[in-house]
PDB file of N, CA and C in Angstrom:
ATOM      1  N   UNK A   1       0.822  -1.191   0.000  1.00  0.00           N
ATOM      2  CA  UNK A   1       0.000   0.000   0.000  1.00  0.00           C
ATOM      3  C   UNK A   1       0.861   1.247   0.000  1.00  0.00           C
ATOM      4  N   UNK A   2       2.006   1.413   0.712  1.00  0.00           N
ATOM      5  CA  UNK A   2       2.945   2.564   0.558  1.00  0.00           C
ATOM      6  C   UNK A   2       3.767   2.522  -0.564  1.00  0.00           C
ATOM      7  N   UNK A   3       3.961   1.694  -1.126  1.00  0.00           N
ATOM      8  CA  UNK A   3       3.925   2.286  -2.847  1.00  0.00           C
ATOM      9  C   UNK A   3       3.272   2.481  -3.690  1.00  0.00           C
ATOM     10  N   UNK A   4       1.811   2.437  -3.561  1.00  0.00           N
ATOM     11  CA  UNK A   4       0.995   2.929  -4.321  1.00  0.00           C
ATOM     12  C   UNK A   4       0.468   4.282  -4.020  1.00  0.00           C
ATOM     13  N   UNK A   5       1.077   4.420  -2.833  1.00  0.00           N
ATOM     14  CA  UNK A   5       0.643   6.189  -2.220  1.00  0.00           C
ATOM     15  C   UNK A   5       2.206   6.583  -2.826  1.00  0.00           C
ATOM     16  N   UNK A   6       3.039   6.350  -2.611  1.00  0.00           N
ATOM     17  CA  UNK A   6       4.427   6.820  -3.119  1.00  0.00           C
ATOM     18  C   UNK A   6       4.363   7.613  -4.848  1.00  0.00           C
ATOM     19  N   UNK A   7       3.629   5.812  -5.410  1.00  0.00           N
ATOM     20  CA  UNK A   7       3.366   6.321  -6.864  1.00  0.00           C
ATOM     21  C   UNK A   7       2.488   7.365  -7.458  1.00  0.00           C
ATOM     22  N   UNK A   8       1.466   7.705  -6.030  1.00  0.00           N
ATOM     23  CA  UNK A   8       0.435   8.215  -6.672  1.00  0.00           C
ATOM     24  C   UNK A   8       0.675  10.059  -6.483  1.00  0.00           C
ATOM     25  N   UNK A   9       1.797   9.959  -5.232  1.00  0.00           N
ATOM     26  CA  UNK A   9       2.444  11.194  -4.643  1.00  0.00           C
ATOM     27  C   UNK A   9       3.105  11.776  -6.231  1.00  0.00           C
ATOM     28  N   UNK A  10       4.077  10.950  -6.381  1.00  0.00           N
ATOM     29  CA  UNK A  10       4.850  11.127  -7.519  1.00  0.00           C
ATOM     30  C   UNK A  10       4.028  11.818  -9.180  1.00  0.00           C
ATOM     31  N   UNK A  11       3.303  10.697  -9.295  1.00  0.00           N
ATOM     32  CA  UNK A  11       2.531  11.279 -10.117  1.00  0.00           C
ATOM     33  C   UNK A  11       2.229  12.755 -10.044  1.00  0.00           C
ATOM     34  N   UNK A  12       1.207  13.042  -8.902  1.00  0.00           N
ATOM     35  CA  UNK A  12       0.564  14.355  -8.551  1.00  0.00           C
ATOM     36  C   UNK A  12       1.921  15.408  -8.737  1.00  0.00           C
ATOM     37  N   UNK A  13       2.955  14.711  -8.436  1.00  0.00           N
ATOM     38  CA  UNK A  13       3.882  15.980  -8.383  1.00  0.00           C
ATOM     39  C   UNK A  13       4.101  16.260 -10.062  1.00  0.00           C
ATOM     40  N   UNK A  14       4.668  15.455 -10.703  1.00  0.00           N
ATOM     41  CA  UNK A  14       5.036  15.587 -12.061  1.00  0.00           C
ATOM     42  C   UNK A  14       3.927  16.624 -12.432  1.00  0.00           C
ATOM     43  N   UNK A  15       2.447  16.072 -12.183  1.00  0.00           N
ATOM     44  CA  UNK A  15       1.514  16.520 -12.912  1.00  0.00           C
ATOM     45  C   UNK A  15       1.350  18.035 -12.205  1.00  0.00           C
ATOM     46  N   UNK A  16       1.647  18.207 -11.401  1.00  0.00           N
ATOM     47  CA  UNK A  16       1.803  19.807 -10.715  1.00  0.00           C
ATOM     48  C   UNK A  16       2.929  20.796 -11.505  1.00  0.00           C
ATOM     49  N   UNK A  17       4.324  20.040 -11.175  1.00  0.00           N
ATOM     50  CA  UNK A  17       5.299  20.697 -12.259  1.00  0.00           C
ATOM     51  C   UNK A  17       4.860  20.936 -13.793  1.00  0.00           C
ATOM     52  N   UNK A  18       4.071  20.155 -13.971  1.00  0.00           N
ATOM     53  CA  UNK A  18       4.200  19.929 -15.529  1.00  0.00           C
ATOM     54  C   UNK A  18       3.074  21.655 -15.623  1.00  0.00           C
ATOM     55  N   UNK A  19       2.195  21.165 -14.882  1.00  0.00           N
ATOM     56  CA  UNK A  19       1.154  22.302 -14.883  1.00  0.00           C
ATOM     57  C   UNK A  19       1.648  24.155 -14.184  1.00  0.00           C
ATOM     58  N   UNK A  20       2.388  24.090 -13.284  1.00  0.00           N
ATOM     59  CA  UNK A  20       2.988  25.049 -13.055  1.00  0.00           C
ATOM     60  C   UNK A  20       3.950  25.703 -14.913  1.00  0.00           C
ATOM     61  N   UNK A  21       4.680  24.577 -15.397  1.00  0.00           N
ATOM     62  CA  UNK A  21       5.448  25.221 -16.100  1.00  0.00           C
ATOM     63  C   UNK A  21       4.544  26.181 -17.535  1.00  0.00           C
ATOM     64  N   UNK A  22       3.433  24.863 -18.265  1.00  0.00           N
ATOM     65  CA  UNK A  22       2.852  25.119 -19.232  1.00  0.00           C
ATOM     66  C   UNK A  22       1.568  26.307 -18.556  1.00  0.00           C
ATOM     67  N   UNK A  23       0.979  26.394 -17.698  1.00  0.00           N
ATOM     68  CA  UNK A  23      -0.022  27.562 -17.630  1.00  0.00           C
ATOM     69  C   UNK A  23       0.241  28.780 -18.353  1.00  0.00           C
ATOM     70  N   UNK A  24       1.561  29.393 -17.981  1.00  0.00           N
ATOM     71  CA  UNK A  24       1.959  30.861 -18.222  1.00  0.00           C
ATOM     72  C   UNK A  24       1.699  30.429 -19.871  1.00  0.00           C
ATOM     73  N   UNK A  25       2.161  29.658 -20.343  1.00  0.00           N
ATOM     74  CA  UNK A  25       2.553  29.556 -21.670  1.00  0.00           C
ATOM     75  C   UNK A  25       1.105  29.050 -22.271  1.00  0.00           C
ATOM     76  N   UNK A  26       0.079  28.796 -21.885  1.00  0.00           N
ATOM     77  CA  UNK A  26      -1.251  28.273 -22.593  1.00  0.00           C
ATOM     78  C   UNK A  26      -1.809  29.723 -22.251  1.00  0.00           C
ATOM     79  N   UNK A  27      -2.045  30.495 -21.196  1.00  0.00           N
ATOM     80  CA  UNK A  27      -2.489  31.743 -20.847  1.00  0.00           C
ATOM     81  C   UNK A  27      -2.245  32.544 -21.908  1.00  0.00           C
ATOM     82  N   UNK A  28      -0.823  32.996 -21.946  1.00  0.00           N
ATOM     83  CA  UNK A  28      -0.428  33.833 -23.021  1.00  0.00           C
ATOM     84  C   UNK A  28      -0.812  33.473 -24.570  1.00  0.00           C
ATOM     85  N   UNK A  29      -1.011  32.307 -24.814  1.00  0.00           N
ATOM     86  CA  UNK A  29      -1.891  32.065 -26.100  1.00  0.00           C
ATOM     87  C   UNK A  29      -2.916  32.259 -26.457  1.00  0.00           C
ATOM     88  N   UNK A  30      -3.752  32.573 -25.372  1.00  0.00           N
ATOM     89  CA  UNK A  30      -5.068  32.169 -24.943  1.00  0.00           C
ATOM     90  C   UNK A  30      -5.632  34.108 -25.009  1.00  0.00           C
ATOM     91  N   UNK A  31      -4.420  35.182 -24.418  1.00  0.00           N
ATOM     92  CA  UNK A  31      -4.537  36.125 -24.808  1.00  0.00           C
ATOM     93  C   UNK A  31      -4.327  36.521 -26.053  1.00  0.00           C
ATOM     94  N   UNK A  32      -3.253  36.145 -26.715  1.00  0.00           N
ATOM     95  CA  UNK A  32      -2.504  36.327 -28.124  1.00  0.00           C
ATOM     96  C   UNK A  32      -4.179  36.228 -28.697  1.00  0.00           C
ATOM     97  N   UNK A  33      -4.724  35.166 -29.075  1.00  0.00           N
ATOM     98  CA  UNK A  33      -5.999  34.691 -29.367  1.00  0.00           C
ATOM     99  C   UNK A  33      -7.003  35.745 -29.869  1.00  0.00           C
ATOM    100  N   UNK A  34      -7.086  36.154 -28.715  1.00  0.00           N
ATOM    101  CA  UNK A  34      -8.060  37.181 -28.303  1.00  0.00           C
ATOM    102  C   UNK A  34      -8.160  38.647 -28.821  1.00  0.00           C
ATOM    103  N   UNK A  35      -6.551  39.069 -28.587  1.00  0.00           N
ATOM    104  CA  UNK A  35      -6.102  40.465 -29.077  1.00  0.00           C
ATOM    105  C   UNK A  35      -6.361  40.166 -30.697  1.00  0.00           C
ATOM    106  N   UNK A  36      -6.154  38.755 -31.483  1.00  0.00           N
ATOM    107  CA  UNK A  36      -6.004  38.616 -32.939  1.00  0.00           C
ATOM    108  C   UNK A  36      -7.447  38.848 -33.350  1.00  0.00           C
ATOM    109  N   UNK A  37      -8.495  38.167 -32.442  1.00  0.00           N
ATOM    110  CA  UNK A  37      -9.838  37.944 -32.882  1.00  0.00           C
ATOM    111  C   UNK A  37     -10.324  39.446 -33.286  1.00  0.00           C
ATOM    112  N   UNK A  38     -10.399  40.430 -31.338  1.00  0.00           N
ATOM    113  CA  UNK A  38     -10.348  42.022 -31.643  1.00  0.00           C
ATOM    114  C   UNK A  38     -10.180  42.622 -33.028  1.00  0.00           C
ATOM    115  N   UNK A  39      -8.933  42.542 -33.239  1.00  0.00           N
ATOM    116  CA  UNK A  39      -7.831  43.138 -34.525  1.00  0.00           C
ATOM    117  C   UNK A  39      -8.059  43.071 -35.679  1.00  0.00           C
ATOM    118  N   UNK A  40      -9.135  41.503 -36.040  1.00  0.00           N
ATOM    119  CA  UNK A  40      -9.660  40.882 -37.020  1.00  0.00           C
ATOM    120  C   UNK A  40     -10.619  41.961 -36.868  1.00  0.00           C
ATOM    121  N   UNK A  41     -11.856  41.743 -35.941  1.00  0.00           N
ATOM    122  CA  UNK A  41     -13.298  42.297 -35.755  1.00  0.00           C
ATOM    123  C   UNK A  41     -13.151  44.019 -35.939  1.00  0.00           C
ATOM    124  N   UNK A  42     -12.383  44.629 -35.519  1.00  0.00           N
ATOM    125  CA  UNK A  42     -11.765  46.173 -35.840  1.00  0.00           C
ATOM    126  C   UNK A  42     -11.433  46.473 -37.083  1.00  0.00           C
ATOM    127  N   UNK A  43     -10.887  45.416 -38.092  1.00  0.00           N
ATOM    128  CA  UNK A  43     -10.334  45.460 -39.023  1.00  0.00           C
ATOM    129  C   UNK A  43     -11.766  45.635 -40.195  1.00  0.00           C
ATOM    130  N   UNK A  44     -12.652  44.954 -40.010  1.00  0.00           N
ATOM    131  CA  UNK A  44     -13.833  44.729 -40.652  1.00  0.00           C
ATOM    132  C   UNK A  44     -13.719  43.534 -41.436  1.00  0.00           C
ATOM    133  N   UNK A  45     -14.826  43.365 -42.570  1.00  0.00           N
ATOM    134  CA  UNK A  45     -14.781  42.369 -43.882  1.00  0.00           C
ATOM    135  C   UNK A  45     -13.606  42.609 -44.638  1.00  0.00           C
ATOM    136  N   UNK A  46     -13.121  41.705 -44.913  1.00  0.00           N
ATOM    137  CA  UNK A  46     -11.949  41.318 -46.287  1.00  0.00           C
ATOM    138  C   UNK A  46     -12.905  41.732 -47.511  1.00  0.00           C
ATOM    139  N   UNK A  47     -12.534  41.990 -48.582  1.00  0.00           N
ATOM    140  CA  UNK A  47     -12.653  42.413 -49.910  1.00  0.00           C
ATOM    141  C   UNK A  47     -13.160  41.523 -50.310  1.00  0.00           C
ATOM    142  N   UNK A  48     -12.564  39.800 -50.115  1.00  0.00           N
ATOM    143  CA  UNK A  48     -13.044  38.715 -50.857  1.00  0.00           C
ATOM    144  C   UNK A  48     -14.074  37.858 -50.390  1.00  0.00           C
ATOM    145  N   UNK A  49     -15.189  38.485 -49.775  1.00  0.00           N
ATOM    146  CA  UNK A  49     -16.348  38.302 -49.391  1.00  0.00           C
ATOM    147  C   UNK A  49     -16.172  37.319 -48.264  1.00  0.00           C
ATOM    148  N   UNK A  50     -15.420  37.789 -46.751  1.00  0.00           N
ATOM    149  CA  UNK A  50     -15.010  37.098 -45.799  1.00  0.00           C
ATOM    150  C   UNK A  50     -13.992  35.714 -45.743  1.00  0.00           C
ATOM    151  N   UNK A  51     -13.727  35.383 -47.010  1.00  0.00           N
ATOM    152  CA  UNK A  51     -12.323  35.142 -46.574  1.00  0.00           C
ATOM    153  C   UNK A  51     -11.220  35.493 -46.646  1.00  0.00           C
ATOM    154  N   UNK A  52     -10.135  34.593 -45.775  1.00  0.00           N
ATOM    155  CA  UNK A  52      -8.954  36.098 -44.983  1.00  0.00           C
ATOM    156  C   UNK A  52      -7.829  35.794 -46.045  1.00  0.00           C
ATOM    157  N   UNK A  53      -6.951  37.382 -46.175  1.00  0.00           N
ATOM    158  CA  UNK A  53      -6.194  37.685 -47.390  1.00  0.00           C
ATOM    159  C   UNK A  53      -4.968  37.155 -47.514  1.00  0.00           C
ATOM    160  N   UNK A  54      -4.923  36.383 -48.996  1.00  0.00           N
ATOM    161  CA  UNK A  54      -3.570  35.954 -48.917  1.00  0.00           C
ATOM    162  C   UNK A  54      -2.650  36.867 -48.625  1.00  0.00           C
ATOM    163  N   UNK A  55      -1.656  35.691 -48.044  1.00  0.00           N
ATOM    164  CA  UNK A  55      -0.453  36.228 -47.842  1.00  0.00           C
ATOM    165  C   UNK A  55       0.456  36.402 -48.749  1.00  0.00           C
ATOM    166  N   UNK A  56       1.534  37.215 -49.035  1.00  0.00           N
ATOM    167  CA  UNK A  56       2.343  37.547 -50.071  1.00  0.00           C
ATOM    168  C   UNK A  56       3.806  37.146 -49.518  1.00  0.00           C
ATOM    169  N   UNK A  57       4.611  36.174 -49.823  1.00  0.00           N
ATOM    170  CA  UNK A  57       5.556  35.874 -49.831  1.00  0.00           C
ATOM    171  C   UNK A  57       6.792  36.826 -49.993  1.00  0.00           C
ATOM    172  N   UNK A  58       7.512  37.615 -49.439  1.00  0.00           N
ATOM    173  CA  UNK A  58       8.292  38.570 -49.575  1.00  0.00           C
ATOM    174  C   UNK A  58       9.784  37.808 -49.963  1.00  0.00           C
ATOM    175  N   UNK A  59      10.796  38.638 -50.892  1.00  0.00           N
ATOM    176  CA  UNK A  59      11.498  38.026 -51.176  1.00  0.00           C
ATOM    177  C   UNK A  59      13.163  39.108 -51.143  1.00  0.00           C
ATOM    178  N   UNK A  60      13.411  38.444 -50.555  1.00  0.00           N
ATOM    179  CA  UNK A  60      14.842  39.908 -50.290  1.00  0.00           C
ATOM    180  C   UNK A  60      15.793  39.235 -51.231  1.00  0.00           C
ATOM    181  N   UNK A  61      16.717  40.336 -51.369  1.00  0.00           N
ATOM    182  CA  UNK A  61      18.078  40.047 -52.125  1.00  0.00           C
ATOM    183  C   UNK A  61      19.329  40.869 -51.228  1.00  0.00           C
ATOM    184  N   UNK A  62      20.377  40.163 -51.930  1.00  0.00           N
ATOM    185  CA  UNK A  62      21.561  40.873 -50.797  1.00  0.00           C
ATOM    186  C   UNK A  62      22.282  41.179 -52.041  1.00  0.00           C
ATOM    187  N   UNK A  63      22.875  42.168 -51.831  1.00  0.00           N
ATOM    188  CA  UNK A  63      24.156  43.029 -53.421  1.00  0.00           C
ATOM    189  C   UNK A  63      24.967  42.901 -52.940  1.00  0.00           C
ATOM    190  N   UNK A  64      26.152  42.280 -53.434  1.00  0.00           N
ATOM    191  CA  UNK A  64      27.040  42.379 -52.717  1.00  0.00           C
ATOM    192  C   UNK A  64      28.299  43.319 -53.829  1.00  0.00           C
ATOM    193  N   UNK A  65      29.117  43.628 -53.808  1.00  0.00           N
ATOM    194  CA  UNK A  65      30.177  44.141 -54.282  1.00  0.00           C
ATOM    195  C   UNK A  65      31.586  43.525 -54.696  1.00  0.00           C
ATOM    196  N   UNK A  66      31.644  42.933 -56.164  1.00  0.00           N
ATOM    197  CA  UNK A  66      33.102  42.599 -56.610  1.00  0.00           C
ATOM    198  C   UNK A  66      34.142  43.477 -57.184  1.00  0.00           C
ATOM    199  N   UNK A  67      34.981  43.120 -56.176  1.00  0.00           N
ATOM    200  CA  UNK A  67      36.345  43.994 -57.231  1.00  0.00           C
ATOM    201  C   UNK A  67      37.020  43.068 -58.508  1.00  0.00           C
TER     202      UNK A  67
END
């Protein structure tokens, strides 16, 4: 019986750490989320009769200089 309270201690702990570490980090998504939804809803309708605008692939170049 005291290793199954041992195991079950153990468990609870992992599952505490595990939950201490990921909260901050599901929270902050969970806002990110929210501010995007806003930003969307502020933004109004897209042009293409509600669906959202492609994206445009940007493409850099670097010059470089030969002697």
């Amino acid at each position: 019986m005291n290793s199954a309270m041992d195991n079950l201690v153990g468990i609870l702990a992992v599952l505490g750490i595990f939950t201490a570490l990921a909260l901050p980090s599901l929270i902050g998504l969970a806002r990110e989320r929210r501010v995007d939804r806003q930003l969307r809803a502020a933004a109004g309708p897209s042009r293409e009769t509600g669906r959202r605008p492609r994206s445009h692939a940007l493409v850099t170049t670097t010059v470089t200089v030969h002697s």
